[in-house]
N, C-alpha and C. Protein backbone atom coordinates (compact mmCIF):
# COMPACT_ATOMS: atom_id res chain seq x y z
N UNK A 1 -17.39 9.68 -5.11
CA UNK A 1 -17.41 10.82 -6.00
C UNK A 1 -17.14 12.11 -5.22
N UNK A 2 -17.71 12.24 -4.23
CA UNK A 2 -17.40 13.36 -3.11
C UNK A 2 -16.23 13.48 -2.71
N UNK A 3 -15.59 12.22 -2.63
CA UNK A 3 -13.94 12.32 -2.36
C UNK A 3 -13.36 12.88 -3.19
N UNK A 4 -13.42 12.34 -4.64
CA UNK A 4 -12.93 13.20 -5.80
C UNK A 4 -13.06 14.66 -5.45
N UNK A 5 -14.29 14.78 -5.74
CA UNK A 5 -14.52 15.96 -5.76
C UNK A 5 -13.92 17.16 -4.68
N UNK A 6 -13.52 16.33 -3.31
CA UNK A 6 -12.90 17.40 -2.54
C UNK A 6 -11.34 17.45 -2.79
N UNK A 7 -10.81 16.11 -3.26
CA UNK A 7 -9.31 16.01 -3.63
C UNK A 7 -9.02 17.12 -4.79
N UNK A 8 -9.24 17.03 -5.79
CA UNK A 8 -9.84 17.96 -7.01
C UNK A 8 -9.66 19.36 -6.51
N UNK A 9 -10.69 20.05 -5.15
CA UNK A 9 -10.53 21.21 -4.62
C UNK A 9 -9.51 21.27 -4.11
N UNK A 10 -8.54 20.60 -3.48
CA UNK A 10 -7.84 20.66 -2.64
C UNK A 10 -6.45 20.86 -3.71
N UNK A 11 -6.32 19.90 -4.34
CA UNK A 11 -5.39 20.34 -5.60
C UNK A 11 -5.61 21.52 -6.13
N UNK A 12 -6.25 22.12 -6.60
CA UNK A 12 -6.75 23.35 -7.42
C UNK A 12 -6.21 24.81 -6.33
N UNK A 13 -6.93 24.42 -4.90
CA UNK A 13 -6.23 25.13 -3.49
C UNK A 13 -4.64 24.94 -3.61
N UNK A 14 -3.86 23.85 -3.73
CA UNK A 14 -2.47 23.83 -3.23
C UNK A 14 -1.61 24.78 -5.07
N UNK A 15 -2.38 24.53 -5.65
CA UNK A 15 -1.92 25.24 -7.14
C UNK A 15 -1.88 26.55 -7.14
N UNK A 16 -2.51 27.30 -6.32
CA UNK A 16 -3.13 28.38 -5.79
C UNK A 16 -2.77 28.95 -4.49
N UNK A 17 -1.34 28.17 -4.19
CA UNK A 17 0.08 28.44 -3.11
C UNK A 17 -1.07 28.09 -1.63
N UNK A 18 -1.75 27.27 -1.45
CA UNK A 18 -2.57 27.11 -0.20
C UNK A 18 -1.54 25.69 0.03
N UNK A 19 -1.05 26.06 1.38
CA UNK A 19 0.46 24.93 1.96
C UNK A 19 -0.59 24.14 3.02
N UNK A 20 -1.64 24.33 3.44
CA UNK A 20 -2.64 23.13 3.88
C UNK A 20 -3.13 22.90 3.54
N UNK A 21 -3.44 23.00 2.19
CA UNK A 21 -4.10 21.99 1.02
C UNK A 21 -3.27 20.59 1.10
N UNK A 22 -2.38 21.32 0.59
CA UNK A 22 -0.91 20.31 0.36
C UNK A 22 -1.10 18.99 1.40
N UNK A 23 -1.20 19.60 2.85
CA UNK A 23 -0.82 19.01 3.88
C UNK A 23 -2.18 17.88 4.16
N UNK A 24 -3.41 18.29 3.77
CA UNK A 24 -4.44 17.75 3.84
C UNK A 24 -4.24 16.53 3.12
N UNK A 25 -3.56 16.63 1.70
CA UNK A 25 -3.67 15.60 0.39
C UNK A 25 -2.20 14.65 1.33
N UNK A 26 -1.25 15.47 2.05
CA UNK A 26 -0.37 14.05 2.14
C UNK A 26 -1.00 13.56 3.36
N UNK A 27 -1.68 14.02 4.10
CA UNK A 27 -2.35 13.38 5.36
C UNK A 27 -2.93 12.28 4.29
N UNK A 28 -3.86 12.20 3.48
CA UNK A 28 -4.63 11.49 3.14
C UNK A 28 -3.91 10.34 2.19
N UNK A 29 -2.54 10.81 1.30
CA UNK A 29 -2.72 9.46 0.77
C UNK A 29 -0.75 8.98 1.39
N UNK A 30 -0.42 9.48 2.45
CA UNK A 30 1.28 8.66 3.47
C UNK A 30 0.70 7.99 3.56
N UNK A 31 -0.32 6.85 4.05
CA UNK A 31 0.05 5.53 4.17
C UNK A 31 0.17 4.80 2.92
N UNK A 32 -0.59 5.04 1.89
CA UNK A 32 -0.13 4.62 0.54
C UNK A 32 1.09 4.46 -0.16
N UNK A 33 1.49 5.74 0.20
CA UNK A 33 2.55 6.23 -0.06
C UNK A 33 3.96 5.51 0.36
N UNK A 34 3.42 5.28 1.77
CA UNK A 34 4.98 4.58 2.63
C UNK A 34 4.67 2.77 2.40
N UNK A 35 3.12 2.79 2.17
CA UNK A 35 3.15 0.90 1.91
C UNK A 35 3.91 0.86 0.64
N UNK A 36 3.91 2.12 -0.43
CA UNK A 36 4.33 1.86 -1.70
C UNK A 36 5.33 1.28 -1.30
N UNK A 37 6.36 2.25 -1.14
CA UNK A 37 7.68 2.83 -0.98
C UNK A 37 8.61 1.40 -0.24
N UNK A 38 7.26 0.89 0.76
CA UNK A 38 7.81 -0.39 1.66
C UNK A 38 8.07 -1.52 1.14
N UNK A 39 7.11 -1.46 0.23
CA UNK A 39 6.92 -3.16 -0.72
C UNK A 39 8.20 -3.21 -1.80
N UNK A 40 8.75 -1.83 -2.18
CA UNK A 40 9.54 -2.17 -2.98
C UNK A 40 11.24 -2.22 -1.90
N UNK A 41 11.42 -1.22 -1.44
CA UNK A 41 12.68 -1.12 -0.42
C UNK A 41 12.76 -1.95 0.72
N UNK A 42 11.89 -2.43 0.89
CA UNK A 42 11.75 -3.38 2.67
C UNK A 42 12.24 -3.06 3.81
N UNK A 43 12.30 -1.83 3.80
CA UNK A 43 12.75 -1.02 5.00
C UNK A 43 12.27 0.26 5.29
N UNK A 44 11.70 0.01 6.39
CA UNK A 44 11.14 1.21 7.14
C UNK A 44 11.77 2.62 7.59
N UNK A 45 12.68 2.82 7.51
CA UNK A 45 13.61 3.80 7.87
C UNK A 45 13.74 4.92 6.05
N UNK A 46 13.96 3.73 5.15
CA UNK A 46 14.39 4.31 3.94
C UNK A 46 12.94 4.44 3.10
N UNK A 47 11.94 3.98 3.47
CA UNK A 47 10.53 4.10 2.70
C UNK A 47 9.84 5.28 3.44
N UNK A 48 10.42 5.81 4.65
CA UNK A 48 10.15 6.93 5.33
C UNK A 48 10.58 7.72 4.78
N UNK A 49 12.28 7.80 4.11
CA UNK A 49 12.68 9.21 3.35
C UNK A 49 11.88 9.04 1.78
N UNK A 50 11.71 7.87 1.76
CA UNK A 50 11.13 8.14 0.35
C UNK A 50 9.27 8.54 0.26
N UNK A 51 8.89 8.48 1.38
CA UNK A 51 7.92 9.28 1.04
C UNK A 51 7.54 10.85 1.33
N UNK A 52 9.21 11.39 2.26
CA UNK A 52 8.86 12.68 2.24
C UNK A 52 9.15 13.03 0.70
N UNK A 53 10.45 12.27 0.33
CA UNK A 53 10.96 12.87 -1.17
C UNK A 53 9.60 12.90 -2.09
N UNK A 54 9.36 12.06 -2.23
CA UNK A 54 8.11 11.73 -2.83
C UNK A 54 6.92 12.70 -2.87
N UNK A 55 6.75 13.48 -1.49
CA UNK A 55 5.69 14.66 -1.56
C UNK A 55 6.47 16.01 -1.91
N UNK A 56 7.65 15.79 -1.28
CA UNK A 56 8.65 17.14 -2.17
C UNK A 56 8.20 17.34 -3.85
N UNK A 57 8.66 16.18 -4.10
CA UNK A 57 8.88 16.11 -5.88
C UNK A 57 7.08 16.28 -6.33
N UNK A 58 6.49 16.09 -5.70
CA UNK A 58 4.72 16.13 -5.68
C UNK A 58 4.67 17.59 -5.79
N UNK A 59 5.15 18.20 -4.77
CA UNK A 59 4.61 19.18 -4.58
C UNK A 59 5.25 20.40 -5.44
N UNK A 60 6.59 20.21 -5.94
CA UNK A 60 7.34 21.11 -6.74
C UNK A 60 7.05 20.69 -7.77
N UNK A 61 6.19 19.88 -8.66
CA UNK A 61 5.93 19.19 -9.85
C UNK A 61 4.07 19.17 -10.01
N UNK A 62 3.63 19.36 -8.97
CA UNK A 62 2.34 19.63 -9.45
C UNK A 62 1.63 20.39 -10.45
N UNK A 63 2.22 21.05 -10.63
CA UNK A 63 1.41 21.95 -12.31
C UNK A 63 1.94 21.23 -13.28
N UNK A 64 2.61 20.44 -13.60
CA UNK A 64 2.49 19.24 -14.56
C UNK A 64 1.75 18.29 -14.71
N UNK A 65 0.77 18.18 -13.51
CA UNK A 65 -0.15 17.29 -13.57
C UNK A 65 -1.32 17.31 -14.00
N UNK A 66 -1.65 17.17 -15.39
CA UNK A 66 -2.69 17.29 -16.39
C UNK A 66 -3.87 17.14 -15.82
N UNK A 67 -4.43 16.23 -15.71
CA UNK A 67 -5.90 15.19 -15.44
C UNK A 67 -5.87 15.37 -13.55
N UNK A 68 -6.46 16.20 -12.94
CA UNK A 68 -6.26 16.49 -11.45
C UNK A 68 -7.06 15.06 -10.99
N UNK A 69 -7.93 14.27 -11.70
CA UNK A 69 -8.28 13.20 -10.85
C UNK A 69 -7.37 11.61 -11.01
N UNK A 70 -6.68 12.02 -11.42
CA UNK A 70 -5.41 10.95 -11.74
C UNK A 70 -4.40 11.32 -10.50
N UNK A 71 -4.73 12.31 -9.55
CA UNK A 71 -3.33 12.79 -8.42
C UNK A 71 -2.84 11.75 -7.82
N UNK A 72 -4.07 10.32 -7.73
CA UNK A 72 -3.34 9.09 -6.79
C UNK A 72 -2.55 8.65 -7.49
N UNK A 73 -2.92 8.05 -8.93
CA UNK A 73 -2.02 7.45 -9.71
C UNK A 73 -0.53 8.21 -9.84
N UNK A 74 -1.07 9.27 -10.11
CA UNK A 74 0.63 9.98 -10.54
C UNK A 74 1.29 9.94 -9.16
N UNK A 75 1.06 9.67 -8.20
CA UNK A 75 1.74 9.73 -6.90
C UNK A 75 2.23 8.52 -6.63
N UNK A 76 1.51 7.56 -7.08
CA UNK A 76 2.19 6.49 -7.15
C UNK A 76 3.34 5.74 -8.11
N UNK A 77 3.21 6.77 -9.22
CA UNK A 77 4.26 6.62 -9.97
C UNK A 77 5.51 7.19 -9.46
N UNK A 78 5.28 8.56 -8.65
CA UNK A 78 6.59 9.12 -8.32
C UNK A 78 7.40 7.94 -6.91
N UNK A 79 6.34 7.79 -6.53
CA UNK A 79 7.13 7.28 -5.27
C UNK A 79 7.56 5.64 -5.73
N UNK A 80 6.90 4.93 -6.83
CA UNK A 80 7.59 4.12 -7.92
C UNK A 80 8.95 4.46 -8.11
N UNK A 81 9.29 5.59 -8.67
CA UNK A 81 10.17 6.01 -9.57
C UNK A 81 11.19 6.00 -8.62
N UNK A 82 10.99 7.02 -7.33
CA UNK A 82 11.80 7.09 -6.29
C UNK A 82 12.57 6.09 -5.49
N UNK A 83 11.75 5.37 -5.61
CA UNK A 83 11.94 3.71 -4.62
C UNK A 83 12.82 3.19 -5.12
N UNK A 84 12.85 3.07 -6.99
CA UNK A 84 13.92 2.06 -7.83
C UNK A 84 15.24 2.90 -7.85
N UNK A 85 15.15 4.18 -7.79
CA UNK A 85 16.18 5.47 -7.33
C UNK A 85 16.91 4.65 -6.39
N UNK A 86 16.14 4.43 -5.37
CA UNK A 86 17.05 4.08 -4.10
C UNK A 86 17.78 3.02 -4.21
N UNK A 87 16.86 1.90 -4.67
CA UNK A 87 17.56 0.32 -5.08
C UNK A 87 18.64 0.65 -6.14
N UNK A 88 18.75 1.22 -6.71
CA UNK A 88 19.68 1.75 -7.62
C UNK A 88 20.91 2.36 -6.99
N UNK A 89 20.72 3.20 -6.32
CA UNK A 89 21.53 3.78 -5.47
C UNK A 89 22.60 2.64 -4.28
N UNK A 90 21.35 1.76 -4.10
CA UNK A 90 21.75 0.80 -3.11
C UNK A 90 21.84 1.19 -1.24
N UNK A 91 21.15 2.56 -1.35
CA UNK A 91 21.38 2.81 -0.03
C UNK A 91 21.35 1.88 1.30
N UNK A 92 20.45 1.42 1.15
CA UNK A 92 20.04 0.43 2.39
C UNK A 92 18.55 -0.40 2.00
N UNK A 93 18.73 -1.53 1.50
CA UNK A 93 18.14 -2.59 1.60
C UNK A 93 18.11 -3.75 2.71
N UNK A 94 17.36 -3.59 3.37
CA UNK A 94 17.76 -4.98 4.45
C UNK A 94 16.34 -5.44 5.08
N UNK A 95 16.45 -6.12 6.10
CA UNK A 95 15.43 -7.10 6.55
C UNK A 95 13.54 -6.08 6.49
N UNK A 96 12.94 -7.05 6.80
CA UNK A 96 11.37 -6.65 6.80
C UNK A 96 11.14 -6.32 7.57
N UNK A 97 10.34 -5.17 8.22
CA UNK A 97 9.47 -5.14 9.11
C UNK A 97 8.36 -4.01 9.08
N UNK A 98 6.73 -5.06 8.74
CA UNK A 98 6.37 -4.76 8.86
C UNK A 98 5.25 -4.43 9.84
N UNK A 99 4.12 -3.47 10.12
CA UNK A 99 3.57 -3.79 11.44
C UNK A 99 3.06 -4.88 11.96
N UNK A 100 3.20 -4.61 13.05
CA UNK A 100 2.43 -6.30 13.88
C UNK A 100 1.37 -6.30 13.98
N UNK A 101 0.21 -7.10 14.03
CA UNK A 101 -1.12 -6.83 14.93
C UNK A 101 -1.99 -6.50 14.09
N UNK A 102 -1.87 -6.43 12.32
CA UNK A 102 -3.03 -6.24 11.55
C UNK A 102 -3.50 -8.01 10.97
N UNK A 103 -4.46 -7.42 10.82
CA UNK A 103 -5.35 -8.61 10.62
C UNK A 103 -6.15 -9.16 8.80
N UNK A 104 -5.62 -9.90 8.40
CA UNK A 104 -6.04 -10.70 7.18
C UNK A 104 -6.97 -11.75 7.40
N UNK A 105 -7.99 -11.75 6.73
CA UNK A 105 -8.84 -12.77 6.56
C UNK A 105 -8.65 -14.07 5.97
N UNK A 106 -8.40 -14.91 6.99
CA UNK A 106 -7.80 -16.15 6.56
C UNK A 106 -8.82 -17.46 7.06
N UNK A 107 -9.31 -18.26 5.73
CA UNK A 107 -10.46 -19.26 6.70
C UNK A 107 -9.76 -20.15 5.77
N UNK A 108 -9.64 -21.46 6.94
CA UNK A 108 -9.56 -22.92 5.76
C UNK A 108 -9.50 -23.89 7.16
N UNK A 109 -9.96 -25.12 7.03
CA UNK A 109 -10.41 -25.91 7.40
C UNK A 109 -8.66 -26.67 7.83
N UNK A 110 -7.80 -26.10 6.91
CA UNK A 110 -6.52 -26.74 7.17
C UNK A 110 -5.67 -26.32 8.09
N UNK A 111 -5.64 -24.90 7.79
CA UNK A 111 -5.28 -24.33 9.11
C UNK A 111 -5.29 -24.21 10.12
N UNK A 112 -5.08 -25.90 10.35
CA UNK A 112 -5.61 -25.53 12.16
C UNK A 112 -4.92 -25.89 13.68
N UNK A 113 -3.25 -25.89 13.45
CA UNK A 113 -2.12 -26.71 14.41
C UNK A 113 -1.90 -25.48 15.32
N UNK A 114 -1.92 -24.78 14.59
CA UNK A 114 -0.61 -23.30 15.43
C UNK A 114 -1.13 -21.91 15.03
N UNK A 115 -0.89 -20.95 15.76
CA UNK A 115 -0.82 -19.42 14.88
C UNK A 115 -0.16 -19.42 13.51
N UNK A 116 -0.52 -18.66 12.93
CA UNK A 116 0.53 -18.46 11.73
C UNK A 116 1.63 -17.83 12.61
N UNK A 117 2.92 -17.72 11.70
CA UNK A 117 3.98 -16.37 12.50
C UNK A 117 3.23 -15.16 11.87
N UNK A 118 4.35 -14.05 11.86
CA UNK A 118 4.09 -12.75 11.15
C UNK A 118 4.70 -13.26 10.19
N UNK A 119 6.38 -13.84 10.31
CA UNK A 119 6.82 -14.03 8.87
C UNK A 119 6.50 -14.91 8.08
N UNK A 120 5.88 -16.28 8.26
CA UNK A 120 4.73 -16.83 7.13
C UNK A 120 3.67 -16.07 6.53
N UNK A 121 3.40 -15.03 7.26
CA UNK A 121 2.41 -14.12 6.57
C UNK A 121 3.12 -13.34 5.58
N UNK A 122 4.17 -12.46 5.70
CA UNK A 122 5.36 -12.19 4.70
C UNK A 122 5.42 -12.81 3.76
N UNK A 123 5.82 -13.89 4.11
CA UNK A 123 6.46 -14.99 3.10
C UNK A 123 5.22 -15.17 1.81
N UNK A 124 4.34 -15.42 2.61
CA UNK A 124 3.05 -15.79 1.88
C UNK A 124 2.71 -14.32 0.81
N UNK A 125 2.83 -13.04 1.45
CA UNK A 125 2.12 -12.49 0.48
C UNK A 125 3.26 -12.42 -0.71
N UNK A 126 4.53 -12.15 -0.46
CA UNK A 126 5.27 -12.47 -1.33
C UNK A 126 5.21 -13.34 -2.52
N UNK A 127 4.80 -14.79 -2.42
CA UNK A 127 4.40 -15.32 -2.85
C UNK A 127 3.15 -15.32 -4.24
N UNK A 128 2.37 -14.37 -3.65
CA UNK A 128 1.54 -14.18 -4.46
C UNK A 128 1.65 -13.06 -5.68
N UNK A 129 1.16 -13.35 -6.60
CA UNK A 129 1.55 -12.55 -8.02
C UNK A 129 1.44 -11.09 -8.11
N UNK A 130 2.72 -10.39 -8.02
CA UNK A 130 2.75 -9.06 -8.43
C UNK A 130 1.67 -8.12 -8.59
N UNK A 131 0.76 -8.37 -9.29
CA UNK A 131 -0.64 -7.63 -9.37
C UNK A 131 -1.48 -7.77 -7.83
N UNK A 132 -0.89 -8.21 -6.97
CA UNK A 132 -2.07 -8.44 -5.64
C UNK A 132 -1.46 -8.45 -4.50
N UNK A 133 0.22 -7.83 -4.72
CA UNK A 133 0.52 -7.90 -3.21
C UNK A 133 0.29 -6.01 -2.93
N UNK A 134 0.82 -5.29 -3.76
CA UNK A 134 0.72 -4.26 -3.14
C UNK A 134 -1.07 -3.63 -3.01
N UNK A 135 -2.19 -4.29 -3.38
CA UNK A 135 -3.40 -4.30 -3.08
C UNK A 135 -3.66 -4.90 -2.01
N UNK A 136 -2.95 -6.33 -1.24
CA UNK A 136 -2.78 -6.53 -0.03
C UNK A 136 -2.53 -5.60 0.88
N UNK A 137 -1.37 -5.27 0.78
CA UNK A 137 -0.62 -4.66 1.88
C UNK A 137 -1.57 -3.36 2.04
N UNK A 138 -1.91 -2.54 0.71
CA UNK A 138 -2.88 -1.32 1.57
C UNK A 138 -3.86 -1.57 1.84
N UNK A 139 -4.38 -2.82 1.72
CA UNK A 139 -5.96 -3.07 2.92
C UNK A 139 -5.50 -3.58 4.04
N UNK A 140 -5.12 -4.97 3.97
CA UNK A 140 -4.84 -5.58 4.98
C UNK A 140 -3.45 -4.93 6.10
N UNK A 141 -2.72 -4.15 5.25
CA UNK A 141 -1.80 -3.51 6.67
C UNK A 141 -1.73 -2.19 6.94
N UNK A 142 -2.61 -1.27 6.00
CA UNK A 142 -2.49 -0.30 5.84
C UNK A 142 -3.63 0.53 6.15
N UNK A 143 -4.99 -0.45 5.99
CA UNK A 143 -6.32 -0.50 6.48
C UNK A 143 -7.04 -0.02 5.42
N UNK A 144 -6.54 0.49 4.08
CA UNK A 144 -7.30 1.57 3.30
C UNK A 144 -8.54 0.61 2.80
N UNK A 145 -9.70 1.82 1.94
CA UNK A 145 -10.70 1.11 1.66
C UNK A 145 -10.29 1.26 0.34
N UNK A 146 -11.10 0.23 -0.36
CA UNK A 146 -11.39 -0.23 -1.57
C UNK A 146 -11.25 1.62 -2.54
N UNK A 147 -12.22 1.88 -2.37
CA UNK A 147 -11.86 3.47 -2.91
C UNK A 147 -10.71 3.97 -2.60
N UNK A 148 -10.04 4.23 -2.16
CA UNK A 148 -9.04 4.77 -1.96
C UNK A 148 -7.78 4.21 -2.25
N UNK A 149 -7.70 2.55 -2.21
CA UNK A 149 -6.74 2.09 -3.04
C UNK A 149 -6.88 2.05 -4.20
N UNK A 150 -7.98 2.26 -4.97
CA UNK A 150 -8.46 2.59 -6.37
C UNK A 150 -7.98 3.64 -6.89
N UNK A 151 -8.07 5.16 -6.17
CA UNK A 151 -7.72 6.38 -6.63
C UNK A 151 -5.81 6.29 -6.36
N UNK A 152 -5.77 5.44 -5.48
CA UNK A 152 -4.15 5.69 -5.80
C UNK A 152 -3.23 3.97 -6.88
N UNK A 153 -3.96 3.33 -6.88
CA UNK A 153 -3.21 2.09 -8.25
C UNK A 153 -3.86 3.07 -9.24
N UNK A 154 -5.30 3.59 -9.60
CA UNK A 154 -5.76 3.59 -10.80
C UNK A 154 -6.52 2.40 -11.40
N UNK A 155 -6.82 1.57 -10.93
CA UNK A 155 -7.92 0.76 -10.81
C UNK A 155 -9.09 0.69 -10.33
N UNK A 156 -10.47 0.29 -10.87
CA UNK A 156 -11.64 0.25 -9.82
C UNK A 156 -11.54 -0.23 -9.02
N UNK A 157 -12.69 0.71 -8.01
CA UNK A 157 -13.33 -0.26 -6.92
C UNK A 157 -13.51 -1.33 -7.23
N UNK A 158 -14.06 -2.25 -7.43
CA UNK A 158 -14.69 -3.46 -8.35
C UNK A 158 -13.38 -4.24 -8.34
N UNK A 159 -12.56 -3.81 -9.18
CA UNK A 159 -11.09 -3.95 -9.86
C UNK A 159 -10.25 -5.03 -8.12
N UNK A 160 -10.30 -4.21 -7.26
CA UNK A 160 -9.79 -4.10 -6.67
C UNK A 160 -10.21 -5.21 -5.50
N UNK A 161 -11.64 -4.88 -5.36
CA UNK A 161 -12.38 -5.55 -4.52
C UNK A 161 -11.96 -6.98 -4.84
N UNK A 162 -12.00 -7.52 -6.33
CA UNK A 162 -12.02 -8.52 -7.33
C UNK A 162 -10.55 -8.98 -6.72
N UNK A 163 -9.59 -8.09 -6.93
CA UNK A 163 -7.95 -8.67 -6.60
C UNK A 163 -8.00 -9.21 -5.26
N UNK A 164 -8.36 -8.55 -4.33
CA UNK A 164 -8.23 -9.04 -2.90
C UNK A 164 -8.65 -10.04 -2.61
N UNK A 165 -9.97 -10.59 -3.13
CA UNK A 165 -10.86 -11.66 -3.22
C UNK A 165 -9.74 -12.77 -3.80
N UNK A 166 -9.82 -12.78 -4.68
CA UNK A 166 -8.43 -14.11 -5.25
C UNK A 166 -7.03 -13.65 -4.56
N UNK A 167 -6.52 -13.07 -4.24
CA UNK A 167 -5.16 -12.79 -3.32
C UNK A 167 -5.50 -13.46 -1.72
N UNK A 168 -6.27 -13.15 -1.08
CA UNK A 168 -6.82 -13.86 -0.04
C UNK A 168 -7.17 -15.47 -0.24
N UNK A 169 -7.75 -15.98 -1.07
CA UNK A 169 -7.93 -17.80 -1.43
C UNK A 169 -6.68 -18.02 -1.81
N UNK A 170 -5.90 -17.15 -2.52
CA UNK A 170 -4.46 -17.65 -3.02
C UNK A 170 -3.65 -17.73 -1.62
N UNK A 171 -3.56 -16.41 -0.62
CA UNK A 171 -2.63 -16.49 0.32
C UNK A 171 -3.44 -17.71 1.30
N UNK A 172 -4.94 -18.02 1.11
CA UNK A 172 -5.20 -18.91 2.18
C UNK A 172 -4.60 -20.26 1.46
N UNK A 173 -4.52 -20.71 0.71
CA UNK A 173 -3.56 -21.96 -0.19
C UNK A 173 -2.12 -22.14 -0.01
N UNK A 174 -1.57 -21.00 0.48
CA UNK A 174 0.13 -20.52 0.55
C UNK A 174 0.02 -21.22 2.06
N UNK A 175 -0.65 -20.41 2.82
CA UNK A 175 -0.64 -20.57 4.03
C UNK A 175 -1.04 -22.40 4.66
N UNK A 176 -1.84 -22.81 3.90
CA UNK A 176 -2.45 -24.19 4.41
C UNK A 176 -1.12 -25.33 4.32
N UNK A 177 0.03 -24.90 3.34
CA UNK A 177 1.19 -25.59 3.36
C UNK A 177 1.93 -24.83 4.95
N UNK A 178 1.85 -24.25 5.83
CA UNK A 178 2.50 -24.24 6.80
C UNK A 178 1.87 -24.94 7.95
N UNK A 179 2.32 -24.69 8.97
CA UNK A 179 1.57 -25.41 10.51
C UNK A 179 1.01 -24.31 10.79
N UNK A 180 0.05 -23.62 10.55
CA UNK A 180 -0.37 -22.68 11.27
C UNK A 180 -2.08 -22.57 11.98
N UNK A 181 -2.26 -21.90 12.31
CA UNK A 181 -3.87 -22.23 13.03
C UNK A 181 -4.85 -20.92 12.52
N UNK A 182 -6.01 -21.42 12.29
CA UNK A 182 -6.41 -20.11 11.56
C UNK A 182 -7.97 -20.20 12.29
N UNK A 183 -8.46 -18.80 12.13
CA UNK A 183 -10.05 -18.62 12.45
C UNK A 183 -10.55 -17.65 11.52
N UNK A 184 -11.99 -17.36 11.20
CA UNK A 184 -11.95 -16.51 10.46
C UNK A 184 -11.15 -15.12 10.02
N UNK A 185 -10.91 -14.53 11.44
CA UNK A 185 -10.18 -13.08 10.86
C UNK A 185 -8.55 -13.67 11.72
N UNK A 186 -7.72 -13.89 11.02
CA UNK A 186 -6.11 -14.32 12.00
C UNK A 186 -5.20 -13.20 12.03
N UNK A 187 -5.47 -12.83 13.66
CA UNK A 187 -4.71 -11.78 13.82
C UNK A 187 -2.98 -12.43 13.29
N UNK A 188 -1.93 -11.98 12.99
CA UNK A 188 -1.01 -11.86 12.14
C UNK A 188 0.00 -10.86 13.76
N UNK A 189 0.91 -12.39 13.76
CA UNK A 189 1.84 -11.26 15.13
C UNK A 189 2.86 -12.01 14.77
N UNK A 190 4.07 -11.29 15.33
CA UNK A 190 5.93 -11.76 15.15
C UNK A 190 6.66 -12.93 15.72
């Protein structure tokens, strides 16, 4: 609630021509922003311009924004909107890469020949149903907490907590069809 409550000030500050307000709110929700932007474009180079565009169009469009505690959601719509812009456009779509070295919670008794790769981990979240990969990707690669991926889908805490929980048994089921080796927390490398 305190978070709200300072996001809220901080909006109300950047409405009120304060340009480190601004800067405070994209400090806080670019990684959201660029996991958005990533999951839909798959490229790191072009989910980079789309999340400066993305705080441009934020920031020249903010007094349209009715409900100030909705700022995650509507941010995630723009950089939505932006992303299918690009695929549309066709600028540059091409291979994955995402970071190395974050860590998913993966336990099963099956998993137990080899490391996973990084790209069975890919593969895998892919795999899993639309509603739970981009809730993946901002915990598990992005690190965010439960609150904070809440204020930017627009879903509860709870909501959320709930998705990861079945996205994780689902990706540990994806995963038990490969050779891979697992321990409770499996670091995830290339």
């Amino acid at each position: 609630m305190e978070e709200l409550s300072k996001e809220i000030r901080l909006i109300n500050e950047c409405l009120n021509g304060n340009i480190e307000a601004f800067r405070e709110l994209v400090m806080s929700y670019q990684p959201a922003v660029y996991a958005t932007a990533f999951y839909y474009v798959k490229n790191s180079s072009t989910a980079k311009e789309i999340v400066q565009e993305t705080f441009i169009n934020a920031y020249k469009n903010l007094h349209q924004l009715r409900d100030l505690t909705k700022f995650g959601s509507w941010l995630r719509e723009i950089t939505t909107r932006i992303s299918f812009q690009y695929i549309q456009k066709k600028k540059e779509i091409s291979g994955h890469d995402l970071n190395e070295g974050k860590i998913i919670p993966i336990t099963s008794d099956k998993i137990t020949h080899k490391s996973i790769s990084f790209d069975e981990i890919k593969s895998g979240i892919q795999q899993l149903p639309e509603r739970y990969r981009l809730p993946v990707v901002l915990k598990f690669m992005e690190g965010m907490t439960y609150e904070e991926i809440s204020r930017f889908t627009g879903e509860s805490p709870g909501e959320i907590k709930g998705i990861l929980q079945r996205a994780v048994k689902q990706l540990q089921k994806i995963l038990e069809n490969t050779d891979g080796e697992s321990n409770q927390w499996q670091d995830v490398h290339k």
